[in-house]
C-alpha atoms as a PDB file:
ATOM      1  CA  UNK A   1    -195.837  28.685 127.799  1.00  0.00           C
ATOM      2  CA  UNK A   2    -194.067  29.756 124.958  1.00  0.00           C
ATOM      3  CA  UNK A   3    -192.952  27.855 122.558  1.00  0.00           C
ATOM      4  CA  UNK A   4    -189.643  26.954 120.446  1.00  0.00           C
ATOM      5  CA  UNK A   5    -189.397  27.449 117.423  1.00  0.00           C
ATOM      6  CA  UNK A   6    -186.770  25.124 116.440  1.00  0.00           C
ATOM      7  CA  UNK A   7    -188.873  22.617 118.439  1.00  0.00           C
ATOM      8  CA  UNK A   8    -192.478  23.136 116.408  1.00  0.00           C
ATOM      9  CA  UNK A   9    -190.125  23.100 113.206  1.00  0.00           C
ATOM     10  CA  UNK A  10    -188.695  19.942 114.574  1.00  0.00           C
ATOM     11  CA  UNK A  11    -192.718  19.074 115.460  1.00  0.00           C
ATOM     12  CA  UNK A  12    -193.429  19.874 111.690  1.00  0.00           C
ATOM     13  CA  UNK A  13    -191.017  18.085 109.987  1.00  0.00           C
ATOM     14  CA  UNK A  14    -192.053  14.787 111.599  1.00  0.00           C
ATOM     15  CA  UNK A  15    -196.009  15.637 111.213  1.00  0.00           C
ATOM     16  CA  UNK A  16    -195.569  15.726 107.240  1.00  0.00           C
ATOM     17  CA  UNK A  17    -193.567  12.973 107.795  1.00  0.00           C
ATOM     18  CA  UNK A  18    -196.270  10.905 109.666  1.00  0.00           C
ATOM     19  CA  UNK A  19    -198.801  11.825 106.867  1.00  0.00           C
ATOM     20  CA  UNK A  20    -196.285  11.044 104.063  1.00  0.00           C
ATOM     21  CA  UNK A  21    -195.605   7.704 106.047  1.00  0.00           C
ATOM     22  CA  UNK A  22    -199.224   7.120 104.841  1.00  0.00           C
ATOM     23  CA  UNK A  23    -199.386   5.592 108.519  1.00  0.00           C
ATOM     24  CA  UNK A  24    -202.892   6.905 110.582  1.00  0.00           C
ATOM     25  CA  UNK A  25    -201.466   5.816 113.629  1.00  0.00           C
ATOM     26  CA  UNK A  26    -197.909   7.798 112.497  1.00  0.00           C
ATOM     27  CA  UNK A  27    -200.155  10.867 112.344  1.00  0.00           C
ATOM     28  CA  UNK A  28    -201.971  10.203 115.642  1.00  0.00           C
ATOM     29  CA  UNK A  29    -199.149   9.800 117.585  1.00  0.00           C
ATOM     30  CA  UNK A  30    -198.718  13.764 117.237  1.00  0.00           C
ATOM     31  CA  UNK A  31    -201.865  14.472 119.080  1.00  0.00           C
ATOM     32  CA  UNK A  32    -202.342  14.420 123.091  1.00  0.00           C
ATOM     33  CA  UNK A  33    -203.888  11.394 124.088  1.00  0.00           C
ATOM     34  CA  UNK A  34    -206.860  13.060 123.960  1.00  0.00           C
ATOM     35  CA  UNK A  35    -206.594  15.553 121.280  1.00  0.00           C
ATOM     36  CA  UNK A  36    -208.816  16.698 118.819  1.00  0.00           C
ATOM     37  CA  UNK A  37    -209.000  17.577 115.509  1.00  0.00           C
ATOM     38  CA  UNK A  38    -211.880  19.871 113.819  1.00  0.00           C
ATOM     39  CA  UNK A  39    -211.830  19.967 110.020  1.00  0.00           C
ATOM     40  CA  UNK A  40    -214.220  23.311 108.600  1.00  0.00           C
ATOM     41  CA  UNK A  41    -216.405  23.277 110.951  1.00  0.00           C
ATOM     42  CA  UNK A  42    -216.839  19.589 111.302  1.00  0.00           C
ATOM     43  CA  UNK A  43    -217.681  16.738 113.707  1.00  0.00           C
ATOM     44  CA  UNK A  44    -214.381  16.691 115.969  1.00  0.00           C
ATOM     45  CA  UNK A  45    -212.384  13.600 115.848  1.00  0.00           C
ATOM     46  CA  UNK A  46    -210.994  13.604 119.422  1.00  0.00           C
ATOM     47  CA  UNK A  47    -208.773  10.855 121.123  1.00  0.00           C
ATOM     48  CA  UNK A  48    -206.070   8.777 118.930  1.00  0.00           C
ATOM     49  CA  UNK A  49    -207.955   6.276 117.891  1.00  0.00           C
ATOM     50  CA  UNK A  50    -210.037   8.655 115.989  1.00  0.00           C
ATOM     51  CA  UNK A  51    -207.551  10.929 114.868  1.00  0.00           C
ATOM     52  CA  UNK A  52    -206.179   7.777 113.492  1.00  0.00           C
ATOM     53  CA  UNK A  53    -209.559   6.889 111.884  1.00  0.00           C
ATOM     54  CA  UNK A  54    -209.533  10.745 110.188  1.00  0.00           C
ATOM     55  CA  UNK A  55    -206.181  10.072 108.642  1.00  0.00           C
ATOM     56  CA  UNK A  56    -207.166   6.516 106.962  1.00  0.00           C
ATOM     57  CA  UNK A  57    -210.105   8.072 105.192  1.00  0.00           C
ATOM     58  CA  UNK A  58    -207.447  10.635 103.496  1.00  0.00           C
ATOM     59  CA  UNK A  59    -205.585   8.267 102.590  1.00  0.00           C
ATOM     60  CA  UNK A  60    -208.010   6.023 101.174  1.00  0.00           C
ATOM     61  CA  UNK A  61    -209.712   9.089  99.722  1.00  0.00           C
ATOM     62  CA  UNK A  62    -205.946   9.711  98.424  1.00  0.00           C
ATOM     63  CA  UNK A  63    -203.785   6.926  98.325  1.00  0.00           C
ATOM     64  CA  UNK A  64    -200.936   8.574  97.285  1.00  0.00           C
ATOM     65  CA  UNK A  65    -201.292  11.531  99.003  1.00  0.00           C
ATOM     66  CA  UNK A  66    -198.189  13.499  99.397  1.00  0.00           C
ATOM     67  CA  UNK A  67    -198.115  16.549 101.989  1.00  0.00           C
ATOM     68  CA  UNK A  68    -195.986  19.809 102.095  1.00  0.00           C
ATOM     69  CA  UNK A  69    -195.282  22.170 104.601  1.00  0.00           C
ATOM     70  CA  UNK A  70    -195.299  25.586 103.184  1.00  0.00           C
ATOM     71  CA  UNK A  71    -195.531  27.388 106.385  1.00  0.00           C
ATOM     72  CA  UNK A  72    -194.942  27.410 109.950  1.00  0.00           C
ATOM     73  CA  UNK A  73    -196.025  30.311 112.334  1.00  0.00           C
ATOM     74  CA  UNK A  74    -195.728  30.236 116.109  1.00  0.00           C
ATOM     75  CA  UNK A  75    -197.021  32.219 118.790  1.00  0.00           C
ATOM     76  CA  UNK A  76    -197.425  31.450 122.607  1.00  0.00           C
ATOM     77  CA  UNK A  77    -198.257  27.807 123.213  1.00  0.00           C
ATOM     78  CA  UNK A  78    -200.239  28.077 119.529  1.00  0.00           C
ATOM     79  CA  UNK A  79    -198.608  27.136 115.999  1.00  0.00           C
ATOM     80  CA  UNK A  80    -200.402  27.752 112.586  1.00  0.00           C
ATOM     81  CA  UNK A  81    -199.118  24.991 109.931  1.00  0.00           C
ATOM     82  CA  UNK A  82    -199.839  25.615 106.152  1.00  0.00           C
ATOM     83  CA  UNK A  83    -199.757  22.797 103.935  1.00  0.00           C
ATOM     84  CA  UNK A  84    -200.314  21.604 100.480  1.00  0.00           C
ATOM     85  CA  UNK A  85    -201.430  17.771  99.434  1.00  0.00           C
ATOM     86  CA  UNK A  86    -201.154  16.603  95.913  1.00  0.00           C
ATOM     87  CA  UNK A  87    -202.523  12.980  94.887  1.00  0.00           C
ATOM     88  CA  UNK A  88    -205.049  11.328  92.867  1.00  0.00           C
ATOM     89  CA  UNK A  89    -208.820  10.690  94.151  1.00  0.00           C
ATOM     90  CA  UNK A  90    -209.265   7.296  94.615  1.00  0.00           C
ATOM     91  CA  UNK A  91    -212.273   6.964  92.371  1.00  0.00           C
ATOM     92  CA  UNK A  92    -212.053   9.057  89.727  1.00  0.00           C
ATOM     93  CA  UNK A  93    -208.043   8.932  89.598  1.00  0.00           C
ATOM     94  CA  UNK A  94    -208.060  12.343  88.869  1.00  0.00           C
ATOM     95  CA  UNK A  95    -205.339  14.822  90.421  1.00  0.00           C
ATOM     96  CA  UNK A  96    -205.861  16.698  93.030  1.00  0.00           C
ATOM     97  CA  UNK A  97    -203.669  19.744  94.663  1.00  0.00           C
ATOM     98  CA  UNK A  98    -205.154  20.993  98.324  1.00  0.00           C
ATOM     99  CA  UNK A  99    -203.701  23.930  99.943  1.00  0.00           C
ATOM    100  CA  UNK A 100    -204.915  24.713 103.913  1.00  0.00           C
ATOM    101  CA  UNK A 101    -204.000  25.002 107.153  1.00  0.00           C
ATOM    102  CA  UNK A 102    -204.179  24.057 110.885  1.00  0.00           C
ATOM    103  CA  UNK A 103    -204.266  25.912 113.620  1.00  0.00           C
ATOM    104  CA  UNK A 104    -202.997  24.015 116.989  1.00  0.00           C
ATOM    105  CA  UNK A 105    -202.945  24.250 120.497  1.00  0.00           C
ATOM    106  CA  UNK A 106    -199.779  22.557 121.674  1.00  0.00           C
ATOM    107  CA  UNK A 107    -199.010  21.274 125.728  1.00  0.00           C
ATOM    108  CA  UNK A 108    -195.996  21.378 127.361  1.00  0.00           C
ATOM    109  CA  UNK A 109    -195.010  18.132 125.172  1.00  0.00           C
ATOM    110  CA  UNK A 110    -195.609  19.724 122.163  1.00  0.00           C
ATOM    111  CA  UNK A 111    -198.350  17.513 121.268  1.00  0.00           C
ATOM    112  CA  UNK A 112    -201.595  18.612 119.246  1.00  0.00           C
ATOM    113  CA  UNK A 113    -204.272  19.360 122.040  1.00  0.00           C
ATOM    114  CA  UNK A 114    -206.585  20.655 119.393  1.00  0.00           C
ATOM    115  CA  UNK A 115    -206.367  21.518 115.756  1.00  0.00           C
ATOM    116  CA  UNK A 116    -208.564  23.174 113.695  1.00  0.00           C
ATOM    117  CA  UNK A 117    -208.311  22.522 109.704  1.00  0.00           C
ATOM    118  CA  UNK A 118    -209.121  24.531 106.620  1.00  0.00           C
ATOM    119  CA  UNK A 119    -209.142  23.795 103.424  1.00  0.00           C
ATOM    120  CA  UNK A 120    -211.414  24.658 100.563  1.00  0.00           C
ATOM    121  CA  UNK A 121    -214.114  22.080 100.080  1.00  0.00           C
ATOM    122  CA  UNK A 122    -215.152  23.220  96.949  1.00  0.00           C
ATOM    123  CA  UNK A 123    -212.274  23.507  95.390  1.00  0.00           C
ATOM    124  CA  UNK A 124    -211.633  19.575  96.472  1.00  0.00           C
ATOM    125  CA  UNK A 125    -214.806  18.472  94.922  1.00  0.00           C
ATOM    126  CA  UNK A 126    -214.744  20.375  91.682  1.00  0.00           C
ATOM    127  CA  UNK A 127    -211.204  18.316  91.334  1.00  0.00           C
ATOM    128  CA  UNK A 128    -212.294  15.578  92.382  1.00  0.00           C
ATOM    129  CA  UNK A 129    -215.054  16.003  90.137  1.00  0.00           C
ATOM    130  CA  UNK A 130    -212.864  17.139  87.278  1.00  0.00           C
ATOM    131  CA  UNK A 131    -214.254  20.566  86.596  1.00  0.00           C
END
């Protein structure tokens, strides 16, 4: 399969929208029903309802998390998206700015069948942190 790239823009644009919706199940809805997401290396939140359990921990980690697309890349049935969050952390209320990536595996309804997410974890907690 090959993808279009109008379509994964299209795909995108709604995914930021999902996480700036601050809804989990927004976000979830993007995945396959049973999709998976793997975040550096990490346990793999697969199916929906887990997805959807990922997402609320951002955003009660980041309440008013607000996501960019920077990027988009397509290749295949496969689709890199680059992103940057800004917020505040919860606790400490101090500001954060996250830049990172996913790399998906889309099916033939463009939904996520598996993404794998970077971003630089000690960068987050020396912000967090206020270093």
């Amino acid at each position: 399969m090959s993808l279009d790239p109008q379509a994964v823009a299209e795909l995108a644009q709604s995914y930021t929208a999902a996480w700036n919706s601050r809804s989990a199940e927004n976000v979830a809805s993007h995945y396959a029903a049973d999709g998976q997401i793997v975040i550096n290396c990490g346990e793999a939140w697969q199916g929906r309802s887990r997805i959807a359990a990922m997402a609320t921990g951002f955003f009660t980690d980041v309440p008013d998390l607000a996501l960019s697309c920077d990027e988009l890349r397509c290749a295949g049935s496969h689709a890199v998206y680059v992103w940057t969050f800004t917020g505040h952390d919860a606790r400490t209320g101090r500001p954060l700015r996250v830049r990172g990536w996913e790399e998906w595996d889309l099916d033939d309804d463009l939904k996520v069948k598996a993404s794998r997410g970077w971003y630089d974890a000690d960068d987050y907690a020396r912000q967090v942190a206020g270093a």
